[in-house]
C-alpha atoms as a PDB file:
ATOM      1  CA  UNK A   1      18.536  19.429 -16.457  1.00  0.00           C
ATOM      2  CA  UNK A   2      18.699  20.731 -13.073  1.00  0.00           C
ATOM      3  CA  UNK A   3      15.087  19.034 -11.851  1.00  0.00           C
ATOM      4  CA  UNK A   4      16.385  15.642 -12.105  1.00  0.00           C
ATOM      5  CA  UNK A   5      18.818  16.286  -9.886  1.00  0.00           C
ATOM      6  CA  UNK A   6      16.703  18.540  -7.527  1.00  0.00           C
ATOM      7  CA  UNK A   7      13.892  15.520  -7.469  1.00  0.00           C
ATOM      8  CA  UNK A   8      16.895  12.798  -6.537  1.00  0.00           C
ATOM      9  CA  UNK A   9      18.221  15.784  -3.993  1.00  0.00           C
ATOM     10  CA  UNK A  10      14.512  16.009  -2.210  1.00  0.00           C
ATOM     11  CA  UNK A  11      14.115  12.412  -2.307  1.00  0.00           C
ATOM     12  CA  UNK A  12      17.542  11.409  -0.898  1.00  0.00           C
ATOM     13  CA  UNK A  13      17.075  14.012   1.847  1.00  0.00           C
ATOM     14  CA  UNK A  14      13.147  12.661   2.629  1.00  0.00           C
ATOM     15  CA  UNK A  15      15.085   9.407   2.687  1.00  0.00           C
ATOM     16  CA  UNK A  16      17.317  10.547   5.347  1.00  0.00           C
ATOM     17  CA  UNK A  17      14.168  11.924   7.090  1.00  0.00           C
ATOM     18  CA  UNK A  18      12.073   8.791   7.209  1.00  0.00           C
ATOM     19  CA  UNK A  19      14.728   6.925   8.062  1.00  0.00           C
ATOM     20  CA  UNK A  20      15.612   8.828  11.387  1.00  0.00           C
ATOM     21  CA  UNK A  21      11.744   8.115  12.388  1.00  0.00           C
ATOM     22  CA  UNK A  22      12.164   4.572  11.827  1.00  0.00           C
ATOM     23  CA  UNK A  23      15.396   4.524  13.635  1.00  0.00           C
ATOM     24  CA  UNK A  24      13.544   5.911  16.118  1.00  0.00           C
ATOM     25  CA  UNK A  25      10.598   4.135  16.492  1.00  0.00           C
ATOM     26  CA  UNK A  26      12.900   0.847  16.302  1.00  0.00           C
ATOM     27  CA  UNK A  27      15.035   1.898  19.444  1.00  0.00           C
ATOM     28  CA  UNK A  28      12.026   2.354  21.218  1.00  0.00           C
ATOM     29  CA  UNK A  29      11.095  -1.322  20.620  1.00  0.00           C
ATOM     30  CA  UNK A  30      14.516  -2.337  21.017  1.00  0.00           C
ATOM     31  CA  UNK A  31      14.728  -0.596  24.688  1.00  0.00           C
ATOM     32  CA  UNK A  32      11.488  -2.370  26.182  1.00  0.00           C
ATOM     33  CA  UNK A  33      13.736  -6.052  25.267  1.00  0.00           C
ATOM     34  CA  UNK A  34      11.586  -9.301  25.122  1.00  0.00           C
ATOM     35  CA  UNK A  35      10.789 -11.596  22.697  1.00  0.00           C
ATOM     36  CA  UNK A  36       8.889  -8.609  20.796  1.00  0.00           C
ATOM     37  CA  UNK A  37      12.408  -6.377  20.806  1.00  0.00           C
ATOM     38  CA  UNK A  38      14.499  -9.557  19.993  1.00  0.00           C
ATOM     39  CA  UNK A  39      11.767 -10.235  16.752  1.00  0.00           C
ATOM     40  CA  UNK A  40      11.912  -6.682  15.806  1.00  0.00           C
ATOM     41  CA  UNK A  41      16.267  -6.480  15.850  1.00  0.00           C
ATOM     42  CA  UNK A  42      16.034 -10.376  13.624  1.00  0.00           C
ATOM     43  CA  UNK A  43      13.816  -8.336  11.271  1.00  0.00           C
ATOM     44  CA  UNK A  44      15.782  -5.480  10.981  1.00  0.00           C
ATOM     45  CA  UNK A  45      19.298  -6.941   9.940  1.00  0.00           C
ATOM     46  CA  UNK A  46      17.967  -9.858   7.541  1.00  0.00           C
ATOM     47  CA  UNK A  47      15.871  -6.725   6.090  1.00  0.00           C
ATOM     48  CA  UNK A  48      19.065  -4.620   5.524  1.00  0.00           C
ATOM     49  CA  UNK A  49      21.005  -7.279   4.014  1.00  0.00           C
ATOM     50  CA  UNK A  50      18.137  -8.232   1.485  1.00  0.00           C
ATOM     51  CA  UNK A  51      17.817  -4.351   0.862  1.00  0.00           C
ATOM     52  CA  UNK A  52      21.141  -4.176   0.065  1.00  0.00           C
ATOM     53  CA  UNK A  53      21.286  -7.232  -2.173  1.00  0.00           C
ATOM     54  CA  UNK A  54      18.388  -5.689  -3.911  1.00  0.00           C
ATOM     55  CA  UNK A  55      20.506  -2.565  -4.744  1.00  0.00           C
ATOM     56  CA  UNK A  56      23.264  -4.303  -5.713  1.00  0.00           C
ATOM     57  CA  UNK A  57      21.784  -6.586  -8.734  1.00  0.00           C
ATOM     58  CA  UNK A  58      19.682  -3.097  -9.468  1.00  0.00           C
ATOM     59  CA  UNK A  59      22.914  -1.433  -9.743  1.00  0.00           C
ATOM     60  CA  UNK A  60      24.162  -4.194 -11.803  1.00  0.00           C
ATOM     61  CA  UNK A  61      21.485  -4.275 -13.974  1.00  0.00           C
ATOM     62  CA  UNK A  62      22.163  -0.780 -14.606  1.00  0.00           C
ATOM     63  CA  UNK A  63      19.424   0.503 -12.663  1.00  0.00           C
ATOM     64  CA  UNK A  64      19.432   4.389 -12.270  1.00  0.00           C
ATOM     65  CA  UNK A  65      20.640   5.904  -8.659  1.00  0.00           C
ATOM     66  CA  UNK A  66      16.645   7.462  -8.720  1.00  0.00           C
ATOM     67  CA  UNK A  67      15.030   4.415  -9.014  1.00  0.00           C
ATOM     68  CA  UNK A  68      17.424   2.517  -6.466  1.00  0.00           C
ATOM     69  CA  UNK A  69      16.685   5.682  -3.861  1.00  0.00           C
ATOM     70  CA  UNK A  70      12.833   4.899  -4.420  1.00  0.00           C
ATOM     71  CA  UNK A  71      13.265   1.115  -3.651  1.00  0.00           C
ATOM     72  CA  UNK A  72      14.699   2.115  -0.267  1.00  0.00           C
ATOM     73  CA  UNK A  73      12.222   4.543   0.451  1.00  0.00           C
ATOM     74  CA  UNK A  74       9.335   2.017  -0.228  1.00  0.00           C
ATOM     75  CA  UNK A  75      10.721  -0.128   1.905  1.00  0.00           C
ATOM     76  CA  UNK A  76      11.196   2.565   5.107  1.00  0.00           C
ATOM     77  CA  UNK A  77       7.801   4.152   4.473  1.00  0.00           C
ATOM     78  CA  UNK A  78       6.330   0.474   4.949  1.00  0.00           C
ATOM     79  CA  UNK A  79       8.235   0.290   8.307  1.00  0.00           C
ATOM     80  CA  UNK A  80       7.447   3.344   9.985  1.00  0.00           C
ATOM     81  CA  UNK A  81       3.955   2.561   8.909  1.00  0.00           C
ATOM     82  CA  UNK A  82       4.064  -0.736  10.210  1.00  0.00           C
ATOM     83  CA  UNK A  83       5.971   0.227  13.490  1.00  0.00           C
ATOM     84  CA  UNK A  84       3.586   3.164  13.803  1.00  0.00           C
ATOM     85  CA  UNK A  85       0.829   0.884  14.454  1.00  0.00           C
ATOM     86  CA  UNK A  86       2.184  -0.639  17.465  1.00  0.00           C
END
């Protein structure tokens, strides 16, 4: 009983982790402006708001709060890997 809830504990906490590192690596880009900076804040909101749509028909669909948490974490593990190789 309790390991479920450890496992969504650890993962909502790595969540919070990876997503500091992005936020991160994003200001960084952000700060040096241009059209690169500009590209990278476009691609950041249009990417929250699809996120969020995404967890909102998941949630509707009766989705559990687990596999929600692991669609968000997909998606900010493939942005600080993709920011990473700048």
């Amino acid at each position: 009983m309790y390991g479920s809830w450890f496992k969504l504990g650890m993962d909502a906490t790595m969540l919070a982790f990876e997503s500091q590192q992005v936020i991160g690596m994003r200001l960084m880009m952000l700060s040096a402006g241009g059209a690169v900076g500009q590209a990278e804040a476009q691609r950041m909101v249009t990417e929250k708001v699809v996120a969020a749509g995404e967890a909102a028909l998941m949630m509707a669909s009766g989705a559990s709060t687990a596999k929600v948490l692991a669609g968000y974490r997909r998606k900010v593990r493939a942005n600080a890997l993709r920011l990473s190789k700048r």
